[in-house]
C-alpha atoms as a PDB file:
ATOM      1  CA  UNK A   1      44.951 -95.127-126.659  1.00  0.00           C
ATOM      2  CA  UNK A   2      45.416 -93.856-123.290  1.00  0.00           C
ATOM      3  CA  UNK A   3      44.911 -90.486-123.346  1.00  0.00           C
ATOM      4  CA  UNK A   4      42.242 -88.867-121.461  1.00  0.00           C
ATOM      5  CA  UNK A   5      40.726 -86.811-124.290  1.00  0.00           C
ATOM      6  CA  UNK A   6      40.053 -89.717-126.204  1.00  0.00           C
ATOM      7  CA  UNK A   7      37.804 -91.415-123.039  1.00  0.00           C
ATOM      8  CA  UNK A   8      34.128 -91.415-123.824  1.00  0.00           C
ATOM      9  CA  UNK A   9      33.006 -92.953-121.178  1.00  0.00           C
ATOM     10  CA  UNK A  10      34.554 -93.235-117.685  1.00  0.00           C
ATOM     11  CA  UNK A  11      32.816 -95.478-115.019  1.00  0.00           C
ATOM     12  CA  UNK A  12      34.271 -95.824-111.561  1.00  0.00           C
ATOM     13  CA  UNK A  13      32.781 -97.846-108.610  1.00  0.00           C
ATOM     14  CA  UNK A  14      29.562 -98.572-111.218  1.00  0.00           C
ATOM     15  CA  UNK A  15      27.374-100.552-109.056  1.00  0.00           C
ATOM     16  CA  UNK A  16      23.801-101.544-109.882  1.00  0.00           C
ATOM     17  CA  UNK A  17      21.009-103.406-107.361  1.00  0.00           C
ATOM     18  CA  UNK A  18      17.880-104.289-108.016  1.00  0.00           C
ATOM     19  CA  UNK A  19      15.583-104.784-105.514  1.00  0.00           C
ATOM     20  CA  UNK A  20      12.934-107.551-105.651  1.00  0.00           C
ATOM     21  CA  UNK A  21      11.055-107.779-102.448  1.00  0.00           C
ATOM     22  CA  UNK A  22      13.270-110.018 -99.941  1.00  0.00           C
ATOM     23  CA  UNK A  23      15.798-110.589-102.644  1.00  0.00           C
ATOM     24  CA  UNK A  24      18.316-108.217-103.896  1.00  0.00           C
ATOM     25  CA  UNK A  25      20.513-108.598-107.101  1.00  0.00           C
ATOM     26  CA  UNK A  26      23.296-107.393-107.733  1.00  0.00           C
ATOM     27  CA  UNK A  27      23.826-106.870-111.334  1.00  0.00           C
ATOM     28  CA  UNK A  28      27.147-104.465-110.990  1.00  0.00           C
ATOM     29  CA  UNK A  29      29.630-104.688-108.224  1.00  0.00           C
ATOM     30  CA  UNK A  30      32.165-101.956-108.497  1.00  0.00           C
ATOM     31  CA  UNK A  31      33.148-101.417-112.159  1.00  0.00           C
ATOM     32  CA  UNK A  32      35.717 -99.350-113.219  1.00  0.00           C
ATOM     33  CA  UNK A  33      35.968 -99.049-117.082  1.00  0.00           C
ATOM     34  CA  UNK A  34      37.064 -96.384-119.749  1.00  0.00           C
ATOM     35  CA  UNK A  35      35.600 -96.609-123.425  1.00  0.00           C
ATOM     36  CA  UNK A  36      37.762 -94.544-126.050  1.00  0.00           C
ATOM     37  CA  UNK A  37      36.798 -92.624-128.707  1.00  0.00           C
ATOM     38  CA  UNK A  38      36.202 -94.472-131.878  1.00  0.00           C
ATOM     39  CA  UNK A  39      37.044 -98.001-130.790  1.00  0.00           C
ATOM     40  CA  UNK A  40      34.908-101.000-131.562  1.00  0.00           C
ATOM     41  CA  UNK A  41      34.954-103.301-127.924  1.00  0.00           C
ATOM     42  CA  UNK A  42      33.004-106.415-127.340  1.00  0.00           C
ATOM     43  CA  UNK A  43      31.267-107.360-124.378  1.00  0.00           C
ATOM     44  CA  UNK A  44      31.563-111.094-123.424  1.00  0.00           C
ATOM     45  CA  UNK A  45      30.007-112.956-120.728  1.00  0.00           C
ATOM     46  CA  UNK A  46      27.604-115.489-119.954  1.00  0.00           C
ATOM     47  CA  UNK A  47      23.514-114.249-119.312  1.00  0.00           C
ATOM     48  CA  UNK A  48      23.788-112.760-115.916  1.00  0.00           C
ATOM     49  CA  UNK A  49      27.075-111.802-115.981  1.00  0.00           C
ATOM     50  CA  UNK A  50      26.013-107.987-116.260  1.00  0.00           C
ATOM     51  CA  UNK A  51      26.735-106.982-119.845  1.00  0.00           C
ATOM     52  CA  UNK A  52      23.541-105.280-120.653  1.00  0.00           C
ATOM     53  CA  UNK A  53      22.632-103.465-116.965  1.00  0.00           C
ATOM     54  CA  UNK A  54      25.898-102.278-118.000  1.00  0.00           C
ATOM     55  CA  UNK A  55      25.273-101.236-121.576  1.00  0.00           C
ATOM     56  CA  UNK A  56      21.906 -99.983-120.370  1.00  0.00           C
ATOM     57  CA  UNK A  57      23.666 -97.547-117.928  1.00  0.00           C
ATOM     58  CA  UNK A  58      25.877 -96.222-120.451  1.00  0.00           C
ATOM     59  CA  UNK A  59      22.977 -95.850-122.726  1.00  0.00           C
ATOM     60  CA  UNK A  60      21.026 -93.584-120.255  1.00  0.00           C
ATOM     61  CA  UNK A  61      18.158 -96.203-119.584  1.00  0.00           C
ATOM     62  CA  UNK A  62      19.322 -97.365-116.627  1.00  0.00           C
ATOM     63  CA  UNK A  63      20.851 -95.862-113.389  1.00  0.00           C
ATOM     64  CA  UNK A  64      23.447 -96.789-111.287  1.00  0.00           C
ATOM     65  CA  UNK A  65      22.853 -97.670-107.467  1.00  0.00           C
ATOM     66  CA  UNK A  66      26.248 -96.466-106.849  1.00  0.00           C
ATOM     67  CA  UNK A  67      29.490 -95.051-108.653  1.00  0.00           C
ATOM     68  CA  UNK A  68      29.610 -92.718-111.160  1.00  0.00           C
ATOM     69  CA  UNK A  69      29.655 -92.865-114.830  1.00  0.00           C
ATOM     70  CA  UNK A  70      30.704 -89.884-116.847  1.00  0.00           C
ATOM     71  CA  UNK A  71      30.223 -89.154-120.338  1.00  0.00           C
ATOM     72  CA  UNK A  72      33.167 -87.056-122.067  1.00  0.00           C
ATOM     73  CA  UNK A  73      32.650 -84.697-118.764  1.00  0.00           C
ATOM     74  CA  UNK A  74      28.800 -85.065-118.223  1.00  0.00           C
ATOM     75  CA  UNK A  75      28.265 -87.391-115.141  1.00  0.00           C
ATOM     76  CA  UNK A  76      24.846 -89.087-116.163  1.00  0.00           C
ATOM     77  CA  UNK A  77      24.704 -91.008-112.536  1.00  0.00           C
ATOM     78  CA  UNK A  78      23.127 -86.892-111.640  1.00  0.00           C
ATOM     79  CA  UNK A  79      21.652 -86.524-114.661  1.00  0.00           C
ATOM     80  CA  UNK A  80      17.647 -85.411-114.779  1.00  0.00           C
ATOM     81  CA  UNK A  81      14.916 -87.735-116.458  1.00  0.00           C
ATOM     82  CA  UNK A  82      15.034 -84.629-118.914  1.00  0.00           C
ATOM     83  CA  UNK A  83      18.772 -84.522-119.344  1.00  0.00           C
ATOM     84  CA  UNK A  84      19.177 -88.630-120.145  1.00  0.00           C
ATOM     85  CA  UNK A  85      16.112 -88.107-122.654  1.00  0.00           C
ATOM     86  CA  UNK A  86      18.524 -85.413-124.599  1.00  0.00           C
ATOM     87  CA  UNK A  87      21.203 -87.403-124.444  1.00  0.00           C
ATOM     88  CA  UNK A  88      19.643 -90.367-125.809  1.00  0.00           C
ATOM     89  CA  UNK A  89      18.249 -88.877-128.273  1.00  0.00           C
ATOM     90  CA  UNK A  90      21.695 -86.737-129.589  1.00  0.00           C
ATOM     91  CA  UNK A  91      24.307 -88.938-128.500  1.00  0.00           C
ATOM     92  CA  UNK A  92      23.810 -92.404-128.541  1.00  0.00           C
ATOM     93  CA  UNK A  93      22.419 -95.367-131.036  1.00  0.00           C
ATOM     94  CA  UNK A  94      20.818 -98.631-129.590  1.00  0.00           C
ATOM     95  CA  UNK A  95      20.592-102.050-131.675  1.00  0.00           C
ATOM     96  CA  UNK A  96      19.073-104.720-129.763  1.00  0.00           C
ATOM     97  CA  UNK A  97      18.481-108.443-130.583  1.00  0.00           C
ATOM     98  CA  UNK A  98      14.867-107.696-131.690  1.00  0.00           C
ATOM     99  CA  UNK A  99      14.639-105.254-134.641  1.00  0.00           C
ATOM    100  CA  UNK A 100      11.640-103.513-133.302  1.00  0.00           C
ATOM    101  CA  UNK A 101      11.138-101.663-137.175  1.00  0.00           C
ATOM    102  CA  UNK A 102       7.159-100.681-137.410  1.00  0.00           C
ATOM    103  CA  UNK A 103       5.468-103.227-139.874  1.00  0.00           C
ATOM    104  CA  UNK A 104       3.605-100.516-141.514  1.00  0.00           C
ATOM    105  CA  UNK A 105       6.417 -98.268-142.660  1.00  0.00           C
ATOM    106  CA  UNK A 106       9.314 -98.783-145.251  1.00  0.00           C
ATOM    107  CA  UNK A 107      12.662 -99.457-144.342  1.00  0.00           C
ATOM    108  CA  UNK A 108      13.186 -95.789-145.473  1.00  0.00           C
ATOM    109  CA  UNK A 109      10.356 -94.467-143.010  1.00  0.00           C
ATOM    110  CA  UNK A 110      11.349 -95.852-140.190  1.00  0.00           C
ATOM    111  CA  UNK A 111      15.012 -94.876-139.841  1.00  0.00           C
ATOM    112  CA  UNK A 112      12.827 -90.926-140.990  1.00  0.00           C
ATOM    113  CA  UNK A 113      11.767 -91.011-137.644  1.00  0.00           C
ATOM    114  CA  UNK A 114      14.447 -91.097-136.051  1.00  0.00           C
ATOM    115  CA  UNK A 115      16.288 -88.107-138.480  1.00  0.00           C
ATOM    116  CA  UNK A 116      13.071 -85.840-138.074  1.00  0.00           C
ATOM    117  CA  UNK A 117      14.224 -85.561-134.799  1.00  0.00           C
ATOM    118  CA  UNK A 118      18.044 -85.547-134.525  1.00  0.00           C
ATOM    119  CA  UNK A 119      20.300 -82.366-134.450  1.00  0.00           C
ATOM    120  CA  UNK A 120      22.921 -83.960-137.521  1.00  0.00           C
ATOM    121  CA  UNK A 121      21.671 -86.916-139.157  1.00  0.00           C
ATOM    122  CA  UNK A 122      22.563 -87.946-142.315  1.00  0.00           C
ATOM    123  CA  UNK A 123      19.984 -88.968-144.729  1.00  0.00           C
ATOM    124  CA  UNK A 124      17.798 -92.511-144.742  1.00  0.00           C
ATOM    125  CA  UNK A 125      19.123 -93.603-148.508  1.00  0.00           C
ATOM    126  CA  UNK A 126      22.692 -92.961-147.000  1.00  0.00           C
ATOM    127  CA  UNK A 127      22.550 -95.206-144.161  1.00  0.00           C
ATOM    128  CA  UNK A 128      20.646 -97.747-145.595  1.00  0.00           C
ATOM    129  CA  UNK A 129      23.926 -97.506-148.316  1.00  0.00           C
ATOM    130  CA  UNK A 130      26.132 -97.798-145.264  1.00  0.00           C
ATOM    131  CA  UNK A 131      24.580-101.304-144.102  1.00  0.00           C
ATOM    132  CA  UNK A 132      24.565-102.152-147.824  1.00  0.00           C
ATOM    133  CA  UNK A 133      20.461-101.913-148.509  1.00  0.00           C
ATOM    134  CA  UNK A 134      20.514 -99.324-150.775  1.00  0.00           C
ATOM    135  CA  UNK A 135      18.374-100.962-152.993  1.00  0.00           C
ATOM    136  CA  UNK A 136      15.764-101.405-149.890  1.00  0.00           C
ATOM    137  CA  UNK A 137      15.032 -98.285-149.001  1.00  0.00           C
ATOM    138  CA  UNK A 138      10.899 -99.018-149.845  1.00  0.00           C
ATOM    139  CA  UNK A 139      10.791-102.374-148.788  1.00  0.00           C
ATOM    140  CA  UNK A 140       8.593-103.113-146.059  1.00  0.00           C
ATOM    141  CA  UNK A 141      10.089-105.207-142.818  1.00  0.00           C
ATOM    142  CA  UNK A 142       7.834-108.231-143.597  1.00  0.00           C
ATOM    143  CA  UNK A 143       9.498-108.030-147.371  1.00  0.00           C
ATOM    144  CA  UNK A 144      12.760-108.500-145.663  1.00  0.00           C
ATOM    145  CA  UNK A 145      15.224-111.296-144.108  1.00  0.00           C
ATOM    146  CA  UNK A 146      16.102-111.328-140.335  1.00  0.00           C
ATOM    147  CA  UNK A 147      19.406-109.783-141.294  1.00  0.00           C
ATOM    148  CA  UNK A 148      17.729-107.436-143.305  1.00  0.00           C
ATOM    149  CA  UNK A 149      15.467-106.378-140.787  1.00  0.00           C
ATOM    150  CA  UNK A 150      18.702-106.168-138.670  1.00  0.00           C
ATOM    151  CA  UNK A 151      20.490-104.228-140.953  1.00  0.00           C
ATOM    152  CA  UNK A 152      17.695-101.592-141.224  1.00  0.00           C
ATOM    153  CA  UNK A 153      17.837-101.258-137.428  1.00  0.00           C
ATOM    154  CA  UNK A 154      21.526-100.264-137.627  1.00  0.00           C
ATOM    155  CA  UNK A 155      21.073 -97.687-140.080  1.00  0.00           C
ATOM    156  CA  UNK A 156      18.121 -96.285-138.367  1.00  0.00           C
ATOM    157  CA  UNK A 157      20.535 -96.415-135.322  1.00  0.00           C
ATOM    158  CA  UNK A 158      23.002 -94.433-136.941  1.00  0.00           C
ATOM    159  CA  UNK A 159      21.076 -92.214-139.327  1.00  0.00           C
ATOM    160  CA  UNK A 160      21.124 -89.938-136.568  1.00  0.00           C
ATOM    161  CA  UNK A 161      25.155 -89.668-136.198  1.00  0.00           C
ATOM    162  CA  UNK A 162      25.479 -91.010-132.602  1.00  0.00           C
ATOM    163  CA  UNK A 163      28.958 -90.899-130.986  1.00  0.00           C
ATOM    164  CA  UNK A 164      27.771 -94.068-129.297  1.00  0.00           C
ATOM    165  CA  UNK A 165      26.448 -97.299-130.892  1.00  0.00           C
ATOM    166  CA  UNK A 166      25.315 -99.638-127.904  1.00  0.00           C
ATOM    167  CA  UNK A 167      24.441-103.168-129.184  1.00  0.00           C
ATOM    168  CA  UNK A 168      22.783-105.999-126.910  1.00  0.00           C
ATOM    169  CA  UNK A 169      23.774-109.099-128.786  1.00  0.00           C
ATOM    170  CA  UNK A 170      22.939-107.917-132.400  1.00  0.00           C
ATOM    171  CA  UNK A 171      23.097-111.519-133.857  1.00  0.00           C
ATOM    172  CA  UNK A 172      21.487-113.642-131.452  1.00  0.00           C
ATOM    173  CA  UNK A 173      18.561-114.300-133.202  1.00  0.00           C
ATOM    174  CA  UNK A 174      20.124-114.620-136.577  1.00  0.00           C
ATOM    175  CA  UNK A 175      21.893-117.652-138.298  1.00  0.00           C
ATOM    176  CA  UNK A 176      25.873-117.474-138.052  1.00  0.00           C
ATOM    177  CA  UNK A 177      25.962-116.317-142.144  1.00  0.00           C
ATOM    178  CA  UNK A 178      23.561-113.605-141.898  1.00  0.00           C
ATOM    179  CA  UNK A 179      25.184-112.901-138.350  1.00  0.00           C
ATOM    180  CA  UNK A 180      28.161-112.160-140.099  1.00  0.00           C
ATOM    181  CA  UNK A 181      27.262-109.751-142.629  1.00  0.00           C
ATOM    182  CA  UNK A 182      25.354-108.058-139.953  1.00  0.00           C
ATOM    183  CA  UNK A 183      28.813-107.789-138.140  1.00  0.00           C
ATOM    184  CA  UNK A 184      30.234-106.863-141.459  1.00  0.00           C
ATOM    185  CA  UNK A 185      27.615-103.354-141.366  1.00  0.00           C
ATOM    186  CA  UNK A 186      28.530-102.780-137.948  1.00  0.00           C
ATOM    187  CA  UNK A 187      32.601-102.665-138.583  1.00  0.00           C
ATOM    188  CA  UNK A 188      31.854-100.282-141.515  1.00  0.00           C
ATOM    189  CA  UNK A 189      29.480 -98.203-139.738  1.00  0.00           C
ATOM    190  CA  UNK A 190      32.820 -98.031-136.374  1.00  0.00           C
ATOM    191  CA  UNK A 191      35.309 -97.310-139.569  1.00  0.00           C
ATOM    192  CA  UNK A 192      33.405 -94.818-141.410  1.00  0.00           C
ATOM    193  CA  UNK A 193      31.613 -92.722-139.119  1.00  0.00           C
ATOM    194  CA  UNK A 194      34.033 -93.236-136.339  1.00  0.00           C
ATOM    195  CA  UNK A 195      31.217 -94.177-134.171  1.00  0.00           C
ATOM    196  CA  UNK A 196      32.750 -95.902-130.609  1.00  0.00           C
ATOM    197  CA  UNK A 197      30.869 -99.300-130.674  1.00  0.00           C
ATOM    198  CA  UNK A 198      30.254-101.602-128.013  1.00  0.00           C
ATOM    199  CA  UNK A 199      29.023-105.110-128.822  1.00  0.00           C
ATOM    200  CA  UNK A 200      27.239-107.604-126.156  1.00  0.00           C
ATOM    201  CA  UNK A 201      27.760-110.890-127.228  1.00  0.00           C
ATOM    202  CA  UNK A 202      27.897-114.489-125.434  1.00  0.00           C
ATOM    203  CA  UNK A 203      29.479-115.401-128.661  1.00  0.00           C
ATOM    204  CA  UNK A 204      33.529-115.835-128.021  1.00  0.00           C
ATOM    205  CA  UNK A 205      34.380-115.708-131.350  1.00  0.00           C
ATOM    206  CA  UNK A 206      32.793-112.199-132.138  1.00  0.00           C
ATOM    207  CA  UNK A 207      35.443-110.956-129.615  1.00  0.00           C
ATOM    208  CA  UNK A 208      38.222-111.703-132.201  1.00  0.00           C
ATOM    209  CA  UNK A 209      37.041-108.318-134.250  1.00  0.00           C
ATOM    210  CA  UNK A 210      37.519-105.783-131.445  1.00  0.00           C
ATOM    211  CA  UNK A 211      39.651-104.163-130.469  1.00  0.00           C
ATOM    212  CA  UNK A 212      39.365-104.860-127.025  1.00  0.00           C
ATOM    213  CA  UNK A 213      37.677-107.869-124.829  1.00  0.00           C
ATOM    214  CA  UNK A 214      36.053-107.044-122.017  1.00  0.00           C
ATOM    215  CA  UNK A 215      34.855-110.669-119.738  1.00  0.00           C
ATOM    216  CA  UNK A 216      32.348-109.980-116.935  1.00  0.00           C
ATOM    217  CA  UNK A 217      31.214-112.704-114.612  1.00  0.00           C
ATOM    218  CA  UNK A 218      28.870-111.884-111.526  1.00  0.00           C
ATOM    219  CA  UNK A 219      28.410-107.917-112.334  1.00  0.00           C
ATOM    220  CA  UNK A 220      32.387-107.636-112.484  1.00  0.00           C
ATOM    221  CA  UNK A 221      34.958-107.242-115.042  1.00  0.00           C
ATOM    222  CA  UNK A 222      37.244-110.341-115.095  1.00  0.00           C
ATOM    223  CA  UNK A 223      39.473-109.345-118.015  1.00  0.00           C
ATOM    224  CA  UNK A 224      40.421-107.062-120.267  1.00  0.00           C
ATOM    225  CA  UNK A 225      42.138-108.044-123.680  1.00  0.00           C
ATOM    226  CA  UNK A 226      43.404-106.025-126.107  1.00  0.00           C
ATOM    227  CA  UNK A 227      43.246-107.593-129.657  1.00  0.00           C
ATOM    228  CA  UNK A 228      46.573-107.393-131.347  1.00  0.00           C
ATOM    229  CA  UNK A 229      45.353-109.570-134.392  1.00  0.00           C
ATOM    230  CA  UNK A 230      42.083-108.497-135.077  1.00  0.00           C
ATOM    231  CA  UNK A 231      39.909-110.454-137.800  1.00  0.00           C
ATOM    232  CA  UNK A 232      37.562-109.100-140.196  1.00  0.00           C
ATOM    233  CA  UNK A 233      33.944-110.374-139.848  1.00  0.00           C
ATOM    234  CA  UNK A 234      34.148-112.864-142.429  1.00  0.00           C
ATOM    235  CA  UNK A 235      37.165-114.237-141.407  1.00  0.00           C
ATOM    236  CA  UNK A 236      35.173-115.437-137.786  1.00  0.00           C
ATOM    237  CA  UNK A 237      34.010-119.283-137.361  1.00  0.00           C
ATOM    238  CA  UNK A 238      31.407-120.073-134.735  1.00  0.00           C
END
């Protein structure tokens, strides 16, 4: 997996300050990464370490201080407000630890808003099938179980066929059971649609499902470890 044409995302020098009054953070200092087509990679680090100013950037809702970060060949670090908004909106899928569904609408309606307005997505019933709710499509988020509500998120995350699913620690609010079957939806979804995945976790035992490891501590990557005995989901103790 080496190959150029198979790099999504390229970032080199990625460096990210935020400025708060006297004090300035530095969330990224100097990253250099490259995120292949189709893979499934965890993030690991402790809270602070810069996983999700990373993820963010990737994801087009953030931009760097510094660096460059290219997408296939589209360098978002000179990207317009207009130009992240598209690509958002085409090319990437977010899951976050909150579910953020809309209480009044079905699991069916809300991943419908998110299809209404995609170039190729694929229909609600399908990617509720894909996360294993088929029979939920007109249940109503306060009808359903954190990992339910999860679940929903990732197919309404999907529905829309990203080439990128970014998720910010997709089982932190959930119990390590239901974490697992929500891991279990996310492997299938990286298998079937070929969807490159990237995982934030604290969690150290998530990383033994990736394919690759990636440690950050202090806004720089420590490590990277490629996973020569992957488990399946189930198969994880934590």
């Amino acid at each position: 997996m080496s190959s150029d044409s198979n790099i999504v995302f390229k970032t080199r020098g990625l460096s990210k300050v935020y400025d708060m009054g006297e004090v300035k953070v530095h969330a990224l200092r100097g990253v250099d990464l490259d995120l292949y087509e189709g893979e499934l990679v965890v993030l690991l680090g402790a809270s602070g370490s810069g996983k999700s100013t990373l993820v963010n950037i990737l994801g087009g809702l953030d931009t760097a201080s510094s660096g460059s970060v290219l997408y296939q060949d589209k360098d978002l670090t000179r990207a317009t407000d207009r130009e992240l908004t598209k690509y958002r909106r085409h090319y990437v899928g977010f899951v976050f630890q909150f579910y953020n569904l809309i209480p009044s609408l079905t699991a069916a309606e809300n991943i419908a808003i998110v299809t209404e307005i995609a170039q190729n997505p694929i229909e609600p019933q399908e990617a509720l099938e894909l996360v294993g709710l088929g029979d939920r499509a007109d249940s109503f988020p306060s009808q359903l179980s954190g990992g339910q509500q999860q679940r929903v998120a990732i197919a309404r995350a999907i529905a829309k066929q990203p080439a990128v699913l970014l998720c910010d620690e997709p089982t932190g609010a959930l119990d390590s059971e239901t974490g697992i079957i929500v891991l279990e939806a996310l492997q299938r979804v990286n298998r079937e649609l070929g969807t490159t995945t990237v995982i934030i976790t604290h969690n150290v035992v998530q990383g033994e499902m990736a394919e690759r490891i990636i440690e950050l501590k202090d806004g720089r990557i420590t490590n990277i470890h490629r996973n020569e005995h992957k488990k399946e989901p189930h198969e994880l103790t934590w």
